[in-house]
C-alpha atoms as a PDB file:
ATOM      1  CA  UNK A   1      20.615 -14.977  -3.087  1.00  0.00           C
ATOM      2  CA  UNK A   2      22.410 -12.737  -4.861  1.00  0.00           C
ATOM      3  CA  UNK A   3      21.178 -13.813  -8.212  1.00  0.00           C
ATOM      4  CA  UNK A   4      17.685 -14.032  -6.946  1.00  0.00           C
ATOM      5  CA  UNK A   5      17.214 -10.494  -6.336  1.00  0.00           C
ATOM      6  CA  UNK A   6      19.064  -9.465  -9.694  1.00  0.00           C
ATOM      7  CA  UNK A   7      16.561 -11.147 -11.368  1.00  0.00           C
ATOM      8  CA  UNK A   8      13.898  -9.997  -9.683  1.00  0.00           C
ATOM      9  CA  UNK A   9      15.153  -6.175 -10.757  1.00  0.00           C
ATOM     10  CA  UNK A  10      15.787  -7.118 -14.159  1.00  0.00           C
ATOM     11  CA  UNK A  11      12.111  -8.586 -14.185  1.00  0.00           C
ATOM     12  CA  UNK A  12      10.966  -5.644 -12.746  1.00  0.00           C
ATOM     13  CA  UNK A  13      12.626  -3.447 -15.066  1.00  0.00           C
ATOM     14  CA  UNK A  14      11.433  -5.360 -18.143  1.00  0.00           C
ATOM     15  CA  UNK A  15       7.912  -5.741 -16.883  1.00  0.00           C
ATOM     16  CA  UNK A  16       8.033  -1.889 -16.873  1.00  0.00           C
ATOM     17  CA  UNK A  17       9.083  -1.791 -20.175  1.00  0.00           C
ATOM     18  CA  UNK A  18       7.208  -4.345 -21.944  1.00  0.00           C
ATOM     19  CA  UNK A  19       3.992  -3.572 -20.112  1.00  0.00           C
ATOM     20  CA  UNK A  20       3.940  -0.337 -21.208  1.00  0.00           C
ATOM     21  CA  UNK A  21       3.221  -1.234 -25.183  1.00  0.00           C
ATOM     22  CA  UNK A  22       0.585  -4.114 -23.898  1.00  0.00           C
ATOM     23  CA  UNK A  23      -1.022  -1.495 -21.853  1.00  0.00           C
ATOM     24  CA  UNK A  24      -3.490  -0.420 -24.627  1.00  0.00           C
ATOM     25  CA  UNK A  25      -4.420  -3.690 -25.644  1.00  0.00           C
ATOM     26  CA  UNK A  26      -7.350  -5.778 -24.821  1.00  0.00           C
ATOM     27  CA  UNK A  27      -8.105  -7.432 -21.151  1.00  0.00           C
ATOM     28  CA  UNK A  28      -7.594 -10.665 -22.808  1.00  0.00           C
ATOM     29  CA  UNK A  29      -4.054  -9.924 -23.923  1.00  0.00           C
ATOM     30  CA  UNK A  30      -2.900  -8.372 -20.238  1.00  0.00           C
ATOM     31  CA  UNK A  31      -4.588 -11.593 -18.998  1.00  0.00           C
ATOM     32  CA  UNK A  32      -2.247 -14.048 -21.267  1.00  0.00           C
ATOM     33  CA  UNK A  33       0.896 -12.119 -20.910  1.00  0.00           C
ATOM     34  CA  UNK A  34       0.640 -11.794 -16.728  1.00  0.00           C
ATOM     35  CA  UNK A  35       0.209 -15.180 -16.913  1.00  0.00           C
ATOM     36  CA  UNK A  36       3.265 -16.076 -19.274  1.00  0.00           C
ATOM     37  CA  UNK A  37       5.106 -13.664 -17.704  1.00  0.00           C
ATOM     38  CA  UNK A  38       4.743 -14.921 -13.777  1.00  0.00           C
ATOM     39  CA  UNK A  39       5.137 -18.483 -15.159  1.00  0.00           C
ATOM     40  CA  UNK A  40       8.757 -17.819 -16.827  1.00  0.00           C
ATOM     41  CA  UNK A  41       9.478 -15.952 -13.435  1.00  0.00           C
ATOM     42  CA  UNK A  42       8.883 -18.579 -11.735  1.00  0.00           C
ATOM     43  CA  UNK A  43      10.336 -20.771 -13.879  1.00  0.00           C
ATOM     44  CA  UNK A  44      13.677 -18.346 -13.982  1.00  0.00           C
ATOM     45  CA  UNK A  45      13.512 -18.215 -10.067  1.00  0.00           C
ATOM     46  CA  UNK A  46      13.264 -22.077  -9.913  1.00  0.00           C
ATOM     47  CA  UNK A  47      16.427 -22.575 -11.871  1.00  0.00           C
ATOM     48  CA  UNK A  48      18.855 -19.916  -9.981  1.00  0.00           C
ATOM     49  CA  UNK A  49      17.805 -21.702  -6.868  1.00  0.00           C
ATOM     50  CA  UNK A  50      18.478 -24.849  -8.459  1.00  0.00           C
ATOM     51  CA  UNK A  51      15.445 -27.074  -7.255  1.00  0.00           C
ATOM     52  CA  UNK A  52      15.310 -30.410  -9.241  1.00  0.00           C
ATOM     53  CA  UNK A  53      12.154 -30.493 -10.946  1.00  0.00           C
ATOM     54  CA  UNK A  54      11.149 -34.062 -11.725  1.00  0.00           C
ATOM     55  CA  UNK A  55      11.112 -35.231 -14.823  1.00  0.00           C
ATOM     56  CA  UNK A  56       7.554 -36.512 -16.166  1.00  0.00           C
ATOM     57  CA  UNK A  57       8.501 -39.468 -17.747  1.00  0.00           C
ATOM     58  CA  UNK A  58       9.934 -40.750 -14.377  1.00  0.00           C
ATOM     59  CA  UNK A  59       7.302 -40.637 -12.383  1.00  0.00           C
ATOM     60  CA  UNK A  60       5.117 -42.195 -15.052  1.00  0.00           C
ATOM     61  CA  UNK A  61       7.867 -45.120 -14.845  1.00  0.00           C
ATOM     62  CA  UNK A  62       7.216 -45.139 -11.299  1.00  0.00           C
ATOM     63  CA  UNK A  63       3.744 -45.601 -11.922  1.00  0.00           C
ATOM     64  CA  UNK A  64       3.252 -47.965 -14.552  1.00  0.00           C
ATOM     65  CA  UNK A  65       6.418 -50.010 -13.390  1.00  0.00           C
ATOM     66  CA  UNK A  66       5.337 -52.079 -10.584  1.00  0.00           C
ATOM     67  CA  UNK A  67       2.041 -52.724 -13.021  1.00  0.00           C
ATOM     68  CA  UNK A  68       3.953 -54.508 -15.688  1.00  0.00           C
ATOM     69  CA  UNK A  69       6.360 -56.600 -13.357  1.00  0.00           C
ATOM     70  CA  UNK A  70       4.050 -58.090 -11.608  1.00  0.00           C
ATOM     71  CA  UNK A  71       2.224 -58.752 -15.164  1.00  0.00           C
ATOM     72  CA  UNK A  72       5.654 -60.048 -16.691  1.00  0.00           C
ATOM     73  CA  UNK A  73       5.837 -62.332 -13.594  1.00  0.00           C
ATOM     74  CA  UNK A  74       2.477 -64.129 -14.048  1.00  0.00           C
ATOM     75  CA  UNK A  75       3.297 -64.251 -17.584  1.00  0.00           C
ATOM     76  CA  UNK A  76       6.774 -66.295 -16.757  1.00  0.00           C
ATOM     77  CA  UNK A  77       4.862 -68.373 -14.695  1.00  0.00           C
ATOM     78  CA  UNK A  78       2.270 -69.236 -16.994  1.00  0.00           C
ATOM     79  CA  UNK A  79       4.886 -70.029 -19.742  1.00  0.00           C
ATOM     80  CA  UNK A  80       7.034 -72.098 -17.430  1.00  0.00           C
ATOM     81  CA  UNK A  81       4.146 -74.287 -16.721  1.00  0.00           C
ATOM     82  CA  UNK A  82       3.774 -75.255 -20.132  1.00  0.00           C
END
């Protein structure tokens, strides 16, 4: 927990910081970094906590698996047969 709320200081500290020489830009530029910024927060946060974040690939496989074996299974039938 520890960790958690170092990072959370630290953010806060460079958010100060960095915001500060994005202030005068345009809307569209505060937009875009708020929204990098909160998603490599979260992203930070996620990791100290250590939550497993499936991979993509594997729940594609997960998808796509049972598809294709029960496809491979006609197909072994259908060449047995001849």
């Amino acid at each position: 927990m520890l960790k958690a709320i170092s990072l959370l200081v630290a953010a806060a500290i460079v958010f100060k910081f960095d915001y500060s020489s994005i202030k005068s830009g345009k809307k569209r530029e505060r937009r875009v970094y708020m929204a990098f910024y909160a998603i490599s927060l979260g992203l930070l946060m996620l990791h100290i906590l250590d939550v497993q974040i499936p991979y993509i690939v594997h729940g594609i496989g997960d998808i796509y698996h049972p598809i294709f074996e029960s496809f491979n299974q006609r197909l072994d039938q259908h060449q047995s047969l001849k």
